[in-house]
Protein backbone atom coordinates (compact mmCIF):
# COMPACT_ATOMS: atom_id res chain seq x y z
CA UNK A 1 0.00 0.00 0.00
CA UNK A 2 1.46 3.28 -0.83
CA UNK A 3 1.33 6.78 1.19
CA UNK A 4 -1.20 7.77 -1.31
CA UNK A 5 -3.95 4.76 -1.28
CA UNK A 6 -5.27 5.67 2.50
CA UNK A 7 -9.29 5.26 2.92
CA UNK A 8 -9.86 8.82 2.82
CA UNK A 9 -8.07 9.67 -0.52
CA UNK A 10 -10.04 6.35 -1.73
CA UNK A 11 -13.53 7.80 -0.51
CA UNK A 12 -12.62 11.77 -1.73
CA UNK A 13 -11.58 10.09 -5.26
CA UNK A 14 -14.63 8.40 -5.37
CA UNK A 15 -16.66 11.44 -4.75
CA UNK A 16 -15.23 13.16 -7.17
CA UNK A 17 -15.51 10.59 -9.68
CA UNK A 18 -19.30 10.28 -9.68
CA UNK A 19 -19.75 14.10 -9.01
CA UNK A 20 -17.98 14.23 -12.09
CA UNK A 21 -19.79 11.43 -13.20
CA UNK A 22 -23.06 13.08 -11.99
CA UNK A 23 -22.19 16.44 -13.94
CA UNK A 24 -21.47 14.71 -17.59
CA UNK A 25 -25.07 13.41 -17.22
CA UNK A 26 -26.50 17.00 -16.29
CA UNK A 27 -24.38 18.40 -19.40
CA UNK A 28 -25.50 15.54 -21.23
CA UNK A 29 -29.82 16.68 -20.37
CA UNK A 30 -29.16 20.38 -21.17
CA UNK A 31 -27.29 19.70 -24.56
CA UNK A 32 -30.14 17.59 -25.33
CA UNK A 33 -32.98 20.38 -24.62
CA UNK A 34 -33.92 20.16 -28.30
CA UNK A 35 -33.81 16.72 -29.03
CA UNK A 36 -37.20 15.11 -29.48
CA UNK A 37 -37.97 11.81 -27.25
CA UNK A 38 -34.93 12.86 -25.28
CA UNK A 39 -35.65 11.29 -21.45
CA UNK A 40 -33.73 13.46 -18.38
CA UNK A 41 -31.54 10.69 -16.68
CA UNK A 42 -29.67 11.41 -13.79
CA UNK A 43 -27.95 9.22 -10.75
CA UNK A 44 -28.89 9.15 -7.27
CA UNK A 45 -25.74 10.43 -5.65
CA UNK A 46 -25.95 9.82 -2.32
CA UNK A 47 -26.76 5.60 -2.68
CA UNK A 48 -23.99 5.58 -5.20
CA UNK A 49 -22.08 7.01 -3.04
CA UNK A 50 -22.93 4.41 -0.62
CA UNK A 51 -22.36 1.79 -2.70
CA UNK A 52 -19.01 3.23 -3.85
CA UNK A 53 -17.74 2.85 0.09
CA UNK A 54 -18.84 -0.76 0.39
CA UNK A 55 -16.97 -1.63 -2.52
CA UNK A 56 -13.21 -3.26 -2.02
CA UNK A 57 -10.66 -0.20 -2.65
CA UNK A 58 -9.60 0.27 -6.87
CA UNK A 59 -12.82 -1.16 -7.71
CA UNK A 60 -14.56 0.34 -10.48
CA UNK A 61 -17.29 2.45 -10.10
CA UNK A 62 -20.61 1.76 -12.07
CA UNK A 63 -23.29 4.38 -11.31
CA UNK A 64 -26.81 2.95 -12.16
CA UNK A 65 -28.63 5.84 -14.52
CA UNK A 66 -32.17 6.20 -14.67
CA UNK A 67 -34.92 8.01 -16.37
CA UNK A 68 -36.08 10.81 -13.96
CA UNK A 69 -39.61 10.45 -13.83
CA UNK A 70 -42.04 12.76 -12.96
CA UNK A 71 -41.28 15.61 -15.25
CA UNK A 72 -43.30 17.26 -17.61
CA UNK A 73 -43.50 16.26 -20.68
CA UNK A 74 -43.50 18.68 -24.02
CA UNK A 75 -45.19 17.07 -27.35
CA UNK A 76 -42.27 16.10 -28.73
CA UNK A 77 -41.62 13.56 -25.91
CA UNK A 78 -38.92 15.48 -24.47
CA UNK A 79 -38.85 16.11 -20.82
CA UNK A 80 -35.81 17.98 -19.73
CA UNK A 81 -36.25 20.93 -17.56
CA UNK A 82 -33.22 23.60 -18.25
CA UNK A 83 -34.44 25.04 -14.48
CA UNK A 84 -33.84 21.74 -13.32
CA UNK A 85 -30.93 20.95 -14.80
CA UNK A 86 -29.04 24.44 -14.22
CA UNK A 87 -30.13 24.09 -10.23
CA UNK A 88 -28.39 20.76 -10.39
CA UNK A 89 -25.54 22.10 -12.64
CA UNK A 90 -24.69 24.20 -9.86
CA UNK A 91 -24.97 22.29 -7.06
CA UNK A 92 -22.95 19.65 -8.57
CA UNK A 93 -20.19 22.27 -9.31
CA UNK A 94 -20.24 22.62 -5.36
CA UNK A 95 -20.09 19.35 -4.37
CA UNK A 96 -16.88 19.08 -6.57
CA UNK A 97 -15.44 21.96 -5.70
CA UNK A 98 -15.74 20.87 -1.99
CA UNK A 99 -14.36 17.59 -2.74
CA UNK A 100 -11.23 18.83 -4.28
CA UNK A 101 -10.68 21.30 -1.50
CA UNK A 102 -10.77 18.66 0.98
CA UNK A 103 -8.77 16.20 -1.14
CA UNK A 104 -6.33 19.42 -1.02
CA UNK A 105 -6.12 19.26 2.78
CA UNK A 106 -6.13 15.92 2.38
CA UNK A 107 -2.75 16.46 0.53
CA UNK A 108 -1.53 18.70 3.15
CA UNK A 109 -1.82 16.51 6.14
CA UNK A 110 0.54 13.76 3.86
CA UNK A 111 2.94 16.00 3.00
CA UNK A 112 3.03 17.61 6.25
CA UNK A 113 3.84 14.14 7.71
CA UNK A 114 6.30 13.35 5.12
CA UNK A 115 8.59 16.58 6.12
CA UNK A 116 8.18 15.79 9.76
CA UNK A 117 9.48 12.38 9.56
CA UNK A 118 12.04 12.90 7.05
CA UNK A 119 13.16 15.79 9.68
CA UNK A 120 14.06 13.40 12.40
């Protein structure tokens, strides 16, 4: 195991793979506004994330998509909501930034601890 596969680098990388994950599938809705039959999919974060933390360490994740039900509906069959999708844009853009600043303390503590052992 090296210095830089400790549970909580696993768990932040994680996070920030399915936020990332999360915000290709948000992108994915809005560029498809105009597309007719076009369904809004999106993942539900917070079991994925679940699932990501029960899952042995360098296993890959596989975020189960669905069709967001519920929305309306225009005559062409599409259903994605740009007020929707820009709250969630946003939000998701949080959640990553947040994960990369604590990945970033993260970072600190290791280094930290690397200079004060190599000092003595």
């Amino acid at each position: 195991m090296s210095v830089l596969e400790t549970p909580e680098l696993t768990l932040l990388g994680n996070y920030l793979n399915l936020t990332a994950f999360r915000q290709q599938l948000v992108a994915s809705n809005l560029a498809n506004v105009d597309t007719p039959g076009y369904r809004t999919v999106d993942i539900n974060f917070r079991s994925e994330l679940a699932r990501a933390l029960a899952q042995p360490a360098g296993t890959a994740l596989n975020p189960q998509v669905y069709d967001v039900a519920g929305l309306a509906q225009r005559p062409d069959g599409n259903n994605v909501s740009v007020d929707r999708e820009s709250m969630l844009l946003g939000e998701t853009q949080l959640e990553y930034q947040t994960g990369v600043e604590l990945w970033r303390a993260e970072m600190s503590n290791l280094i930290a601890a690397v200079s004060e052992g190599s000092r003595t």
